[in-house]
C-alpha atoms as a PDB file:
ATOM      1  CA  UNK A   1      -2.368   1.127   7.048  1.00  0.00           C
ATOM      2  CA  UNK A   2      -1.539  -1.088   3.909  1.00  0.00           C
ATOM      3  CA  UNK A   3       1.630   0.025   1.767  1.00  0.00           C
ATOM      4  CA  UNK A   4       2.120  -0.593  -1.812  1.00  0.00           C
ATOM      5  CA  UNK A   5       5.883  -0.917  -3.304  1.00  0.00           C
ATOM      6  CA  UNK A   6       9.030  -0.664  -1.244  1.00  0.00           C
ATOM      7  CA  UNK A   7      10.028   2.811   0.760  1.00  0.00           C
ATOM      8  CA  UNK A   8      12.195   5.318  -1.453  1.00  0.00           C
ATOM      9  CA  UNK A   9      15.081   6.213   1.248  1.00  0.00           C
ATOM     10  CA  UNK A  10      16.786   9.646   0.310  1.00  0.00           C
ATOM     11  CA  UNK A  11      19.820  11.326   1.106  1.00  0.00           C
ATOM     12  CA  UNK A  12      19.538  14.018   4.022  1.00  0.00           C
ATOM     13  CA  UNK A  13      20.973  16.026   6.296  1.00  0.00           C
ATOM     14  CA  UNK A  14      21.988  15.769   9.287  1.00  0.00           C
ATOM     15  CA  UNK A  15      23.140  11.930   9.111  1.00  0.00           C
ATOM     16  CA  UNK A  16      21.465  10.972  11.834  1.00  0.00           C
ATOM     17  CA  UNK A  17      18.189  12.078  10.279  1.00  0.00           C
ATOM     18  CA  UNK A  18      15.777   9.136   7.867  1.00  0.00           C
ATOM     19  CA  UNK A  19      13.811  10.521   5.221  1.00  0.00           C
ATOM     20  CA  UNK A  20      11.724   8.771   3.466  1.00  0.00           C
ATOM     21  CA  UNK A  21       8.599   8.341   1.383  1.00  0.00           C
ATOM     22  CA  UNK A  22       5.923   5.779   0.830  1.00  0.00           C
ATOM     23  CA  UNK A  23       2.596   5.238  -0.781  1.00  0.00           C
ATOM     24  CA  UNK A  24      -0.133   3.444   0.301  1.00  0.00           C
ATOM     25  CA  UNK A  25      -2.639   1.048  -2.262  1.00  0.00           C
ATOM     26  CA  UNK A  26      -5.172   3.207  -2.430  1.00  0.00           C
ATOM     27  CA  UNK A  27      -3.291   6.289  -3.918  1.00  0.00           C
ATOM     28  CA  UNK A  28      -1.667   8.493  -1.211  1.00  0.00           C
ATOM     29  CA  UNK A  29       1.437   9.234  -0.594  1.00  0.00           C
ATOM     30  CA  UNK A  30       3.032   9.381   2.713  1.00  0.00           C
ATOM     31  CA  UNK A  31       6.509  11.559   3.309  1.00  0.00           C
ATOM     32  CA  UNK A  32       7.939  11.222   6.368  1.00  0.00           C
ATOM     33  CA  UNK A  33      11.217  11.785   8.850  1.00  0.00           C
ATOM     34  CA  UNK A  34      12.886  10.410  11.928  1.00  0.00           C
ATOM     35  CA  UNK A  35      16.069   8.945  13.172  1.00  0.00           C
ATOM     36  CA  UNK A  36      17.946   6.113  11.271  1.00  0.00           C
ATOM     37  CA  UNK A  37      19.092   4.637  14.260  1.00  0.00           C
ATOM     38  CA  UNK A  38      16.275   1.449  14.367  1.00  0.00           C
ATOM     39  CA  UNK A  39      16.961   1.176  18.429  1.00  0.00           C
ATOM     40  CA  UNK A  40      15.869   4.416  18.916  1.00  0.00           C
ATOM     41  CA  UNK A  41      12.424   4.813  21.189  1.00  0.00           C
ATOM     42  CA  UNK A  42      10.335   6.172  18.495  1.00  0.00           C
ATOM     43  CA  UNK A  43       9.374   9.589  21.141  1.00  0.00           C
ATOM     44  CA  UNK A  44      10.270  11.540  17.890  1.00  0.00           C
ATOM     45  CA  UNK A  45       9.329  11.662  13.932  1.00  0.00           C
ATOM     46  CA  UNK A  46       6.708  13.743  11.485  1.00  0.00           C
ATOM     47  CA  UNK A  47       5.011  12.819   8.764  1.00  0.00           C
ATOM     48  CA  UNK A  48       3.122  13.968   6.209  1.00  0.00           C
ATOM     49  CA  UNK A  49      -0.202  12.151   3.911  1.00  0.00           C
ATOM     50  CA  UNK A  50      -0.670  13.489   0.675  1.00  0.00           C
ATOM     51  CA  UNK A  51      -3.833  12.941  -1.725  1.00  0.00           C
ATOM     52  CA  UNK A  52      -2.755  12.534  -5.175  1.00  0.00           C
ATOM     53  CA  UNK A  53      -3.471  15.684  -6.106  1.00  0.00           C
ATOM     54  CA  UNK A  54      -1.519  17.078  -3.280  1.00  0.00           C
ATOM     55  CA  UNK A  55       1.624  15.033  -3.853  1.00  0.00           C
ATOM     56  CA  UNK A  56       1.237  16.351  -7.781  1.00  0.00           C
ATOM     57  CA  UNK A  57       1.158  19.945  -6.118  1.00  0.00           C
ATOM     58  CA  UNK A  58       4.400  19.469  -3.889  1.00  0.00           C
ATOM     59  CA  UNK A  59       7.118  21.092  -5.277  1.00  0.00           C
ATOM     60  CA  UNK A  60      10.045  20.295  -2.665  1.00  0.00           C
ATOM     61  CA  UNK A  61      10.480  18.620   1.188  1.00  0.00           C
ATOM     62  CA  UNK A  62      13.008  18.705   3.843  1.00  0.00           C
ATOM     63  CA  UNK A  63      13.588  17.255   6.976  1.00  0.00           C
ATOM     64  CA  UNK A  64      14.748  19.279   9.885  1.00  0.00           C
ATOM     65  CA  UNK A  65      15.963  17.376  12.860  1.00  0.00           C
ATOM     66  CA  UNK A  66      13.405  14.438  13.412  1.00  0.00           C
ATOM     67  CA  UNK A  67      10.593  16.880  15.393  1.00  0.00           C
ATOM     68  CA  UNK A  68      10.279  19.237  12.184  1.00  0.00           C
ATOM     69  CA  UNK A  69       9.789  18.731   8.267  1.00  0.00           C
ATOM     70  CA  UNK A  70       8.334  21.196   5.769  1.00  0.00           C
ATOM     71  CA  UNK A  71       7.399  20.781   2.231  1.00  0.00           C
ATOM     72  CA  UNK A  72       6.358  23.692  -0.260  1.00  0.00           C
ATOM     73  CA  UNK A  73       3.148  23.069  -2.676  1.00  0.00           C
ATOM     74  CA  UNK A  74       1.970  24.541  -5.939  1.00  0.00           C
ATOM     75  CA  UNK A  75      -1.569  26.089  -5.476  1.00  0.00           C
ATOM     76  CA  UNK A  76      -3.289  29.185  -7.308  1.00  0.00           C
ATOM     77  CA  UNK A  77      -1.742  32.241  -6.465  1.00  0.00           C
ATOM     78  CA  UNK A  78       0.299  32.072  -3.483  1.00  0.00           C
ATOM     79  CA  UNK A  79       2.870  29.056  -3.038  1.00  0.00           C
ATOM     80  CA  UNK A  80       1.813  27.102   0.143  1.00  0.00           C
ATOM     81  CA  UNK A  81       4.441  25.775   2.504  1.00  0.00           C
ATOM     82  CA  UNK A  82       3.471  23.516   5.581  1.00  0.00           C
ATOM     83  CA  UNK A  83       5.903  22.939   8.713  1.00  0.00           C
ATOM     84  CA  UNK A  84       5.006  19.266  10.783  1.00  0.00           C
ATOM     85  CA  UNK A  85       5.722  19.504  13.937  1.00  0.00           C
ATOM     86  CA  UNK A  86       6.151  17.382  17.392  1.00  0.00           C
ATOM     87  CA  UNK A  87       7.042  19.665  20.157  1.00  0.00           C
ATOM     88  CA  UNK A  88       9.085  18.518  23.606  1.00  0.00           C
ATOM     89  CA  UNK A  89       6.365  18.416  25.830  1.00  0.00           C
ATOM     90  CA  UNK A  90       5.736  20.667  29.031  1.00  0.00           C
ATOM     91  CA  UNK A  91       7.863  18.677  31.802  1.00  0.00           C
ATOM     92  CA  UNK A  92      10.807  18.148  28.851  1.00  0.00           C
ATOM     93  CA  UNK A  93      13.972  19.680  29.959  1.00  0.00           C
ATOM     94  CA  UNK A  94      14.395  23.959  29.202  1.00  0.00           C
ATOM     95  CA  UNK A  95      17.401  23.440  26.707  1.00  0.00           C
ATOM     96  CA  UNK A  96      15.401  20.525  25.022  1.00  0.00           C
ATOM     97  CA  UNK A  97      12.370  22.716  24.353  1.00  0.00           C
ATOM     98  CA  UNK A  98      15.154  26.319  23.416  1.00  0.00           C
ATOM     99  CA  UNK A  99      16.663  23.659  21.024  1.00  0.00           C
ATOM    100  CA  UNK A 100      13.552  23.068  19.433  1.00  0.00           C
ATOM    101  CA  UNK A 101      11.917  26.479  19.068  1.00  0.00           C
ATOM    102  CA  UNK A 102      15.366  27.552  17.913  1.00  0.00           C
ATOM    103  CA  UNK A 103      15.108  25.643  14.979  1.00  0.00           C
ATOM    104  CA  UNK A 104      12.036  25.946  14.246  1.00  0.00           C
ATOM    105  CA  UNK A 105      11.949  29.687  13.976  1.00  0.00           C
ATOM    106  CA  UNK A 106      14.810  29.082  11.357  1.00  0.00           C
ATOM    107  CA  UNK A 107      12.972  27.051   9.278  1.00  0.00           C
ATOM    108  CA  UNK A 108      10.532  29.714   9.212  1.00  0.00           C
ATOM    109  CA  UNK A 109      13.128  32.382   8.232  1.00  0.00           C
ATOM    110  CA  UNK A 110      13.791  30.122   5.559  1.00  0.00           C
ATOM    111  CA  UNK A 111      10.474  29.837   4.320  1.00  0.00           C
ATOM    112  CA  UNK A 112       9.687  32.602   1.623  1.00  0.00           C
ATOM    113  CA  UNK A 113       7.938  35.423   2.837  1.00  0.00           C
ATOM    114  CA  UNK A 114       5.000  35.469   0.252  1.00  0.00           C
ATOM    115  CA  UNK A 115       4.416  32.075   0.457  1.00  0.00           C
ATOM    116  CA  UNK A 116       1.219  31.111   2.292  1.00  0.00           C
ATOM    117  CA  UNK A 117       2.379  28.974   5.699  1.00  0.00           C
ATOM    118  CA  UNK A 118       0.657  26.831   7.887  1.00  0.00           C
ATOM    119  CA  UNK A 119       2.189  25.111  10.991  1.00  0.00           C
ATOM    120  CA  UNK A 120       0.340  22.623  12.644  1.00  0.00           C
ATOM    121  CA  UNK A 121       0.967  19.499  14.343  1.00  0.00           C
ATOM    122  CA  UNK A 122       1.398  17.718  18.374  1.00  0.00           C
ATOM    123  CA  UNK A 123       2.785  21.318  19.653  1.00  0.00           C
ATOM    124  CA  UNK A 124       2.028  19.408  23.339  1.00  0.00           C
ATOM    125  CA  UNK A 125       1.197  23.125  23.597  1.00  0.00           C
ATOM    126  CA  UNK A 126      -2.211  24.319  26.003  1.00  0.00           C
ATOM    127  CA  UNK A 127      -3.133  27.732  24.816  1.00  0.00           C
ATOM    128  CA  UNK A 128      -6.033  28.375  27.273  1.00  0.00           C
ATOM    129  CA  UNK A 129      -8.878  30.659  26.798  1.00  0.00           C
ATOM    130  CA  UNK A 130      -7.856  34.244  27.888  1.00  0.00           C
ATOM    131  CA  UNK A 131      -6.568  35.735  24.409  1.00  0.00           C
ATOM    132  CA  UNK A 132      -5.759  39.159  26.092  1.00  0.00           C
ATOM    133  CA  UNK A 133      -3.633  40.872  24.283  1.00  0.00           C
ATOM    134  CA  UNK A 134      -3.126  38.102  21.938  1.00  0.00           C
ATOM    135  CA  UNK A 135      -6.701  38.903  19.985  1.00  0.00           C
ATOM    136  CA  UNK A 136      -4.824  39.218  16.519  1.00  0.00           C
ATOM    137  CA  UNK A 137      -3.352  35.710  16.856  1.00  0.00           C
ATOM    138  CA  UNK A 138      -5.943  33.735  18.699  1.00  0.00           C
ATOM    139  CA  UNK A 139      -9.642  33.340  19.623  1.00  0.00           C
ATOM    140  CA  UNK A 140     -11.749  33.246  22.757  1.00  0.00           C
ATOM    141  CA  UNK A 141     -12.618  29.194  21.859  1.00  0.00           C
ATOM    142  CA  UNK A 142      -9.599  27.528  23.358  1.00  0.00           C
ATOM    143  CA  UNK A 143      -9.610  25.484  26.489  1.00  0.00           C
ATOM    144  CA  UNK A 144      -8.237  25.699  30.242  1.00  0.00           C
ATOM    145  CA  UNK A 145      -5.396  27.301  30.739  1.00  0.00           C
ATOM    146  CA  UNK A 146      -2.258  28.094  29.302  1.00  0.00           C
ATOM    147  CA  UNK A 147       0.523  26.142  30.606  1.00  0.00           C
ATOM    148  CA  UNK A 148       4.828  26.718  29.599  1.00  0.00           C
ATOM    149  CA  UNK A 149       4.800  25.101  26.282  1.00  0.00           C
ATOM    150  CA  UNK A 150       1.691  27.261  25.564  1.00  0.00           C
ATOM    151  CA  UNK A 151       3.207  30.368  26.147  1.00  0.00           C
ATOM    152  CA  UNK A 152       6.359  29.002  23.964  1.00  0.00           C
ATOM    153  CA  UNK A 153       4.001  28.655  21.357  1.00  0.00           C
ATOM    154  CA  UNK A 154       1.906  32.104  21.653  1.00  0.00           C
ATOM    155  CA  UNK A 155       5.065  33.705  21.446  1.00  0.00           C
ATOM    156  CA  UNK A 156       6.154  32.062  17.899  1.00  0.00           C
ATOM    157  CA  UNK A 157       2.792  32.914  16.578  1.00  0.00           C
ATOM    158  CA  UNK A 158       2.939  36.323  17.615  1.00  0.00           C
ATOM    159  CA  UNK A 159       6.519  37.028  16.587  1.00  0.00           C
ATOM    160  CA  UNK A 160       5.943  35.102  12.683  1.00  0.00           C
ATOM    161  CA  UNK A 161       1.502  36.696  12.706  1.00  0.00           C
ATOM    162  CA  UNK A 162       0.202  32.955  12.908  1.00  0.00           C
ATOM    163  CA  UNK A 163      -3.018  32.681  13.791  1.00  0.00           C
ATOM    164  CA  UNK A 164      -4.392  29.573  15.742  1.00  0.00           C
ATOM    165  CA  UNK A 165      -7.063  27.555  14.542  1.00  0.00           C
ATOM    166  CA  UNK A 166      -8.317  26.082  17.397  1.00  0.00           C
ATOM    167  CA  UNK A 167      -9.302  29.574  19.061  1.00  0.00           C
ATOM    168  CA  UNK A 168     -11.195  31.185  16.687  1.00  0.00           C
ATOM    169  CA  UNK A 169     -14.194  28.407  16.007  1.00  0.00           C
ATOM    170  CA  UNK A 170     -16.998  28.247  18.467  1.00  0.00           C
ATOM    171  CA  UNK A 171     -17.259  24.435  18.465  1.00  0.00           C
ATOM    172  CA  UNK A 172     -18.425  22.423  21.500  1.00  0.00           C
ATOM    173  CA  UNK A 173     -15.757  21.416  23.870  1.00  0.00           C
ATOM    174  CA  UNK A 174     -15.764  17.841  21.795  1.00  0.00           C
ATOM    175  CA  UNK A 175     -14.956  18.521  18.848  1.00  0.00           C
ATOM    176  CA  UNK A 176     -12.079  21.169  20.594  1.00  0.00           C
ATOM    177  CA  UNK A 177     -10.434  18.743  22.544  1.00  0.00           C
ATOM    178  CA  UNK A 178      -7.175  16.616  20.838  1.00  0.00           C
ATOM    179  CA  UNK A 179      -5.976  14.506  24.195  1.00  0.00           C
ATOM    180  CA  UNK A 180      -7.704  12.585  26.034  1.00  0.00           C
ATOM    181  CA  UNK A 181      -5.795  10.230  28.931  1.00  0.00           C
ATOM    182  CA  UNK A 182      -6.106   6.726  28.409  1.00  0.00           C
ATOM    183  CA  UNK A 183      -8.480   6.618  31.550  1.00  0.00           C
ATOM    184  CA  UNK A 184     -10.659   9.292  29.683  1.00  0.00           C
ATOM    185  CA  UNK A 185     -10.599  11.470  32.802  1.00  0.00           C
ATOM    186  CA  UNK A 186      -8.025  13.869  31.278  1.00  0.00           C
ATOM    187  CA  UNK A 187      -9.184  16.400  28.019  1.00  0.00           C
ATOM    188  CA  UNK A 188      -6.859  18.720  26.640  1.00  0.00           C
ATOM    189  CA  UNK A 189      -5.970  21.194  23.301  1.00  0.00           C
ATOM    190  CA  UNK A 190      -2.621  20.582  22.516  1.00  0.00           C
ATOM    191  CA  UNK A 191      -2.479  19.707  18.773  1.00  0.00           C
ATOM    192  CA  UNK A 192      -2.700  22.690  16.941  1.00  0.00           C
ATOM    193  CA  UNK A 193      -3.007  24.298  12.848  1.00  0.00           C
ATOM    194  CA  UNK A 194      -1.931  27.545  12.380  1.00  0.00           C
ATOM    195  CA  UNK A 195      -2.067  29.775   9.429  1.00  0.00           C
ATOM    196  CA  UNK A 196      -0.733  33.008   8.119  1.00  0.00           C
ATOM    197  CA  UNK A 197      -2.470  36.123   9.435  1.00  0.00           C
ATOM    198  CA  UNK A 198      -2.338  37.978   6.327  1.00  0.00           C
ATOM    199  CA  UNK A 199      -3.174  35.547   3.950  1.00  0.00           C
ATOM    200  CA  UNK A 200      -5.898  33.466   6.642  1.00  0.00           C
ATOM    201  CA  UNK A 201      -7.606  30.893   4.015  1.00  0.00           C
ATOM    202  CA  UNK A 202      -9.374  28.936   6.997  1.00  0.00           C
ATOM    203  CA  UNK A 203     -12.804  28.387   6.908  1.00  0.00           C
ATOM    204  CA  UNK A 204     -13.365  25.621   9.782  1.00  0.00           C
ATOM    205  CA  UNK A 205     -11.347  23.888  12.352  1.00  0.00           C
ATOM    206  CA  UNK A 206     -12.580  20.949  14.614  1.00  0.00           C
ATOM    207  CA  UNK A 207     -12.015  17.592  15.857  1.00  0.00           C
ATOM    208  CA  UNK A 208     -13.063  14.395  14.163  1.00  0.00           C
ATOM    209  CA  UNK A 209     -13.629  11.061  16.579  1.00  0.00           C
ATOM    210  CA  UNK A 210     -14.366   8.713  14.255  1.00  0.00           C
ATOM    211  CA  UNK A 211     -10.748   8.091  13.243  1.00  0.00           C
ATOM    212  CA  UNK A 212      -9.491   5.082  14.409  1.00  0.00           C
ATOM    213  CA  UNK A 213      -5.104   6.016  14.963  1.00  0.00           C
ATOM    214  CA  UNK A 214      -3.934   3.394  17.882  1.00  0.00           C
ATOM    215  CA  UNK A 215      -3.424   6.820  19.746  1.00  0.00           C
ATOM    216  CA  UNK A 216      -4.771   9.328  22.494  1.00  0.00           C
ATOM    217  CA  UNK A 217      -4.713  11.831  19.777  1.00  0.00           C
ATOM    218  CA  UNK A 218      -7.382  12.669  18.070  1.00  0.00           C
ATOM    219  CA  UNK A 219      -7.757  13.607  13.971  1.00  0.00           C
ATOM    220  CA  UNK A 220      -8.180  17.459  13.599  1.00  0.00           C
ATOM    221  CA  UNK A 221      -9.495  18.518  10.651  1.00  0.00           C
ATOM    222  CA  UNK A 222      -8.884  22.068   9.061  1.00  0.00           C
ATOM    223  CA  UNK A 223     -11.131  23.278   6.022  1.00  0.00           C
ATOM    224  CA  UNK A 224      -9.049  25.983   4.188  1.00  0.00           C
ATOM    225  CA  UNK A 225      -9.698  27.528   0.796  1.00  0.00           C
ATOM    226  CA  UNK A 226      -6.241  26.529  -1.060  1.00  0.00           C
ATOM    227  CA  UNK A 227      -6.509  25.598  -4.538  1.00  0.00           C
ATOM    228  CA  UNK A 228      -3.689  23.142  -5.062  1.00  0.00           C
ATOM    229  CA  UNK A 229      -2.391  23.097  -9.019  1.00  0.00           C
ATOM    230  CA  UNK A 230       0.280  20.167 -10.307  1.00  0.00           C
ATOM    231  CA  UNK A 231       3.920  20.945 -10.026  1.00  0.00           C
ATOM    232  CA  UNK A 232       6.253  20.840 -13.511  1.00  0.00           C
ATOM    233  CA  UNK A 233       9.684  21.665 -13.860  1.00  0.00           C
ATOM    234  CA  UNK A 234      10.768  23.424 -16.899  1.00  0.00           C
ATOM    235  CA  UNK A 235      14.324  22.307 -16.204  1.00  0.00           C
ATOM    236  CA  UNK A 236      14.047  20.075 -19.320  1.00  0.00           C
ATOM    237  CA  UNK A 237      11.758  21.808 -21.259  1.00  0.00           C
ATOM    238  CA  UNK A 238      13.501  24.131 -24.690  1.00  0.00           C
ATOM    239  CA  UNK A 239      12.999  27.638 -24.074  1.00  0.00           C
ATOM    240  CA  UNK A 240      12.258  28.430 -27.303  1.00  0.00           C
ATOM    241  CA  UNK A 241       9.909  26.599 -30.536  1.00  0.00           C
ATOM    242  CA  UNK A 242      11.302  25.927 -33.962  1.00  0.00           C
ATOM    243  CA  UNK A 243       9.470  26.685 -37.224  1.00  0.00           C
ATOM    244  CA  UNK A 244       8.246  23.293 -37.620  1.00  0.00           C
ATOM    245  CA  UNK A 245       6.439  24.442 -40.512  1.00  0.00           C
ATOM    246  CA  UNK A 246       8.756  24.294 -43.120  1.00  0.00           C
ATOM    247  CA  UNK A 247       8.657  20.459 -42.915  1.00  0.00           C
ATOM    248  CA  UNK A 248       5.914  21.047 -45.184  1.00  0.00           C
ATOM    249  CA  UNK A 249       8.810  21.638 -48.136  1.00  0.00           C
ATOM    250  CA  UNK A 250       9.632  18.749 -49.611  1.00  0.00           C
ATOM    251  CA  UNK A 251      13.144  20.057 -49.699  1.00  0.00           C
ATOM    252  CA  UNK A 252      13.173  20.994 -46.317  1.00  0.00           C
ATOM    253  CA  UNK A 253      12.058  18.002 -45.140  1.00  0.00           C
ATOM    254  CA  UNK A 254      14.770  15.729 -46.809  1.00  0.00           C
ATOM    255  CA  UNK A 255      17.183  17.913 -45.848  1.00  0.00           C
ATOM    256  CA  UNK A 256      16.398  17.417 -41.961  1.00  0.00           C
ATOM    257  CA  UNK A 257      15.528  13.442 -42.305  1.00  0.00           C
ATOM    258  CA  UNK A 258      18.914  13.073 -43.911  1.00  0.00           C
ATOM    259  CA  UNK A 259      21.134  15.166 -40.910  1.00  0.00           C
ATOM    260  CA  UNK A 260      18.814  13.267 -38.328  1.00  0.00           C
ATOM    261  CA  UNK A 261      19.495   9.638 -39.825  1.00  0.00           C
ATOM    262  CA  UNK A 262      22.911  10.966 -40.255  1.00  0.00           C
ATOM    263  CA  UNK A 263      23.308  11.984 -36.256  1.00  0.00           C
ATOM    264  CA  UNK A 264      20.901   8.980 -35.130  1.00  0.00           C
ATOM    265  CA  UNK A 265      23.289   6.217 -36.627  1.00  0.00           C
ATOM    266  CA  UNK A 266      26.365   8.057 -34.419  1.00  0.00           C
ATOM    267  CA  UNK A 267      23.823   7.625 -30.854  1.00  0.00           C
ATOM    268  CA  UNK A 268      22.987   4.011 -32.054  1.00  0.00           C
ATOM    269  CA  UNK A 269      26.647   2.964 -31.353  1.00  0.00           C
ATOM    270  CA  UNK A 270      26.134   4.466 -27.412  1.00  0.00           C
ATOM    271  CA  UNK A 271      24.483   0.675 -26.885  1.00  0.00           C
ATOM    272  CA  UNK A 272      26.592   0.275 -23.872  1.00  0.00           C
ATOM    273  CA  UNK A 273      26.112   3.767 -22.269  1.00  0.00           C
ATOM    274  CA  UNK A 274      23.472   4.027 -19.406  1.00  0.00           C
ATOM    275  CA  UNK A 275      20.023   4.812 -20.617  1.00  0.00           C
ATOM    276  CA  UNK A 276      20.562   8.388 -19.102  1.00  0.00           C
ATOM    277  CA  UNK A 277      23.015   9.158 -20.933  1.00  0.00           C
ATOM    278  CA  UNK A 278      21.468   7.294 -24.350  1.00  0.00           C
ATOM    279  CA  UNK A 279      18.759   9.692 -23.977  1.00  0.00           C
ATOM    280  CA  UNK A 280      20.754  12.901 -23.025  1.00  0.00           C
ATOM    281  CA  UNK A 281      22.311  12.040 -26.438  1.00  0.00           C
ATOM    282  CA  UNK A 282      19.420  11.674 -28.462  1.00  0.00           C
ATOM    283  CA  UNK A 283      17.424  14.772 -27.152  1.00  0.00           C
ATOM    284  CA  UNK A 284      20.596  17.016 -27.668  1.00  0.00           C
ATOM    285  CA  UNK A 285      20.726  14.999 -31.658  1.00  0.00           C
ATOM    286  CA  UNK A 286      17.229  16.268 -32.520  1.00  0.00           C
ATOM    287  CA  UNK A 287      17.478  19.969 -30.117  1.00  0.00           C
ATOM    288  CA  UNK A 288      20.493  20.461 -32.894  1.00  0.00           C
ATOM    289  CA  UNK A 289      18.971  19.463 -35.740  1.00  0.00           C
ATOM    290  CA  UNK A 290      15.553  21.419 -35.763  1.00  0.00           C
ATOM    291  CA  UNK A 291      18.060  24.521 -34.792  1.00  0.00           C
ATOM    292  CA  UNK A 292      20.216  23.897 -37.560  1.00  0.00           C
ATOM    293  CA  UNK A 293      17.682  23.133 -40.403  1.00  0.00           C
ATOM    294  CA  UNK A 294      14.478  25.023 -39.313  1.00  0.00           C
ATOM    295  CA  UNK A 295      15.879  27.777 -37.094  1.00  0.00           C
ATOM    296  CA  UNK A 296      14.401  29.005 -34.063  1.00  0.00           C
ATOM    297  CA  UNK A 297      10.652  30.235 -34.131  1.00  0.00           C
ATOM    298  CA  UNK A 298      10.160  34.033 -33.579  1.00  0.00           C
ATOM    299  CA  UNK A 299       7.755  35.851 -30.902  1.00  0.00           C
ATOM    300  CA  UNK A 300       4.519  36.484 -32.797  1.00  0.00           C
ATOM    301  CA  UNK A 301       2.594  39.195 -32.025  1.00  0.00           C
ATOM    302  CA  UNK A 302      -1.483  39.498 -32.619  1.00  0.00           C
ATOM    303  CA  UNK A 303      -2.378  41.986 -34.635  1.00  0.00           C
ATOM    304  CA  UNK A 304      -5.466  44.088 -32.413  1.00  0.00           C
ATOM    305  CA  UNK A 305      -6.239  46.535 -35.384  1.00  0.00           C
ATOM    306  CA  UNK A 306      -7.206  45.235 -38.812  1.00  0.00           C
ATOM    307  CA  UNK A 307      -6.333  47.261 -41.827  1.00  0.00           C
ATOM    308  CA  UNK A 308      -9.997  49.137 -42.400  1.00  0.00           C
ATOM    309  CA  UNK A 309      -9.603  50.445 -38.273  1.00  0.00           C
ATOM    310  CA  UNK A 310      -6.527  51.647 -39.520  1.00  0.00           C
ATOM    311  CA  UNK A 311      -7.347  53.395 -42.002  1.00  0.00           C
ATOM    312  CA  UNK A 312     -10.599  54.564 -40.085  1.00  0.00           C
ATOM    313  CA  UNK A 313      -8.243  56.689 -37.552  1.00  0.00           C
ATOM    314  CA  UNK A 314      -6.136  57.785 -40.777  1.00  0.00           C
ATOM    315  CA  UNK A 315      -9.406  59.363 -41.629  1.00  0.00           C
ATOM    316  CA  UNK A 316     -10.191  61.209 -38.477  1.00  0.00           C
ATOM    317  CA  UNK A 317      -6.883  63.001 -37.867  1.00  0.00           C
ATOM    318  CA  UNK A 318      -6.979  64.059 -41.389  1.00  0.00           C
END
């Protein structure tokens, strides 16, 4: 992978945590967390690649300790929030793997309740086959059986109505399968996307072995029908419109060129101020102005009845 430009390192919390973003030459973008101590192992860290239409659409990210990260996107109709996650694997100590499902079913609380979630990454989770009594959050299309970590995981889906991917495509076992051992001997289902129950938007769900990582991973691929629209704030934007219409008076006219030229010549002199600040300054100059001189631009309403239906129903109830 090829990077274009230097990271952009933000603050975060907790202080041991890094998180950072990146973009790579050929448009996406790439957020990501982990630890900031360099001499750490690298066993943790989650990241996430965007398209540019997807980083456009993302509207806020956070790092949880370095297994977990979410980040909330813009799409049509529901707001769409994604959780990354790298689970302690099955032999990892109990109080490692409480720790972990501790948090995150908290950063699920967190997440709004309308909002359309998906969870997905390594959950080092085997969910096996048998979906008794699980039917509403799982398929019959998973594979072997289900170990600790898997019932960990059933448990969160159940308790938050996730429903996992993996289960519910009829695929053959090789395009199911997301480990294999480095002697190729060993095949198991342990990375995982989950959605939503309610709001289930996936269409497909299988693995892709063409993708070349450096890893015994492979790339699973889900195929979900979310619409993702650009993100704006309207923190900067005016509230209101002014009736820019009366610059079309002559007298009107001079009389706001002369109070702008007047206020502009006292913002010139801020030559020394940061640029912030030189802006602030001249936004708040002309906000004033157009308030002052051309006044603030009612709410017009459309007229649905012309004059001749009006007097059509005069007619009738006379």
């Amino acid at each position: 992978m090829t990077y274009a430009g230097q990271n952009q390192m933000e603050a975060s919390s907790p202080k041991n945590l890094l998180k950072m973003k990146a973009k790579t030459r050929i448009g996406e973008t790439i957020i990501y967390s982990g630890h900031k101590d360099l001499g750490h192992d690298h066993t943790q860290g989650v990241a996430l690649m965007m398209t540019p239409e997807a980083t456009k659409a993302l509207m806020a990210w956070e790092p949880v300790p370095s297994r977990l990260m979410s980040a909330r996107f813009n799409s049509r109709g529901r707001k769409c929030t994604i959780i990354q996650c790298y689970t302690p694997t099955n032999v990892a100590e109990e109080q490692e793997k409480e720790n972990f499902y501790s948090s995150l079913q908290s950063l699920i609380d967190r997440t709004l309740k309308r909002d359309l979630k998906i969870i997905m990454g390594d959950l080092n989770a085997k969910v096996g086959e048998d979906n008794a009594g699980k039917e509403f959050i799982m398929g019959r299309h998973g594979i072997g059986i289900c170990n600790e970590n898997g019932e960990l995981f059933t448990d969160l889906c159940s308790f938050n109505d996730l429903v996992i991917g993996g289960t519910i495509c009829p695929h053959k076992k090789i395009h199911k399968t997301t480990w294999i051992s480095p002697d190729g001997k060993t095949e198991k289902q342990i990375d995982h996307i989950t959605v939503s129950r309610k709001w289930r938007s996936l269409l497909d769900i299988r693995v892709k072995h063409g993708a070349d990582v450096a890893s015994n991973h492979q790339l699973l691929v889900a195929t979900m029908r979310v619409k993702m629209r650009s993100f704006h704030t309207t923190t900067d934007r005016p509230h209101h419109k002014f009736n820019v219409q009366f610059l079309r008076k002559i007298r009107k006219k001079e009389e706001f060129n002369c109070k702008v030229k007047s206020n502009l010549e006292t913002v010139a002199g801020l030559n020394e101020t940061p640029v912030e600040t030189h802006w602030t300054e001249l936004r708040n100059t002309w906000m004033t102005m157009c308030a002052e001189v051309l006044g603030k631009k009612g709410r017009e309403f459309k007229v649905w009845l012309t004059p001749e239906t009006w007097e059509k129903i005069e007619q009738r109830k006379s």
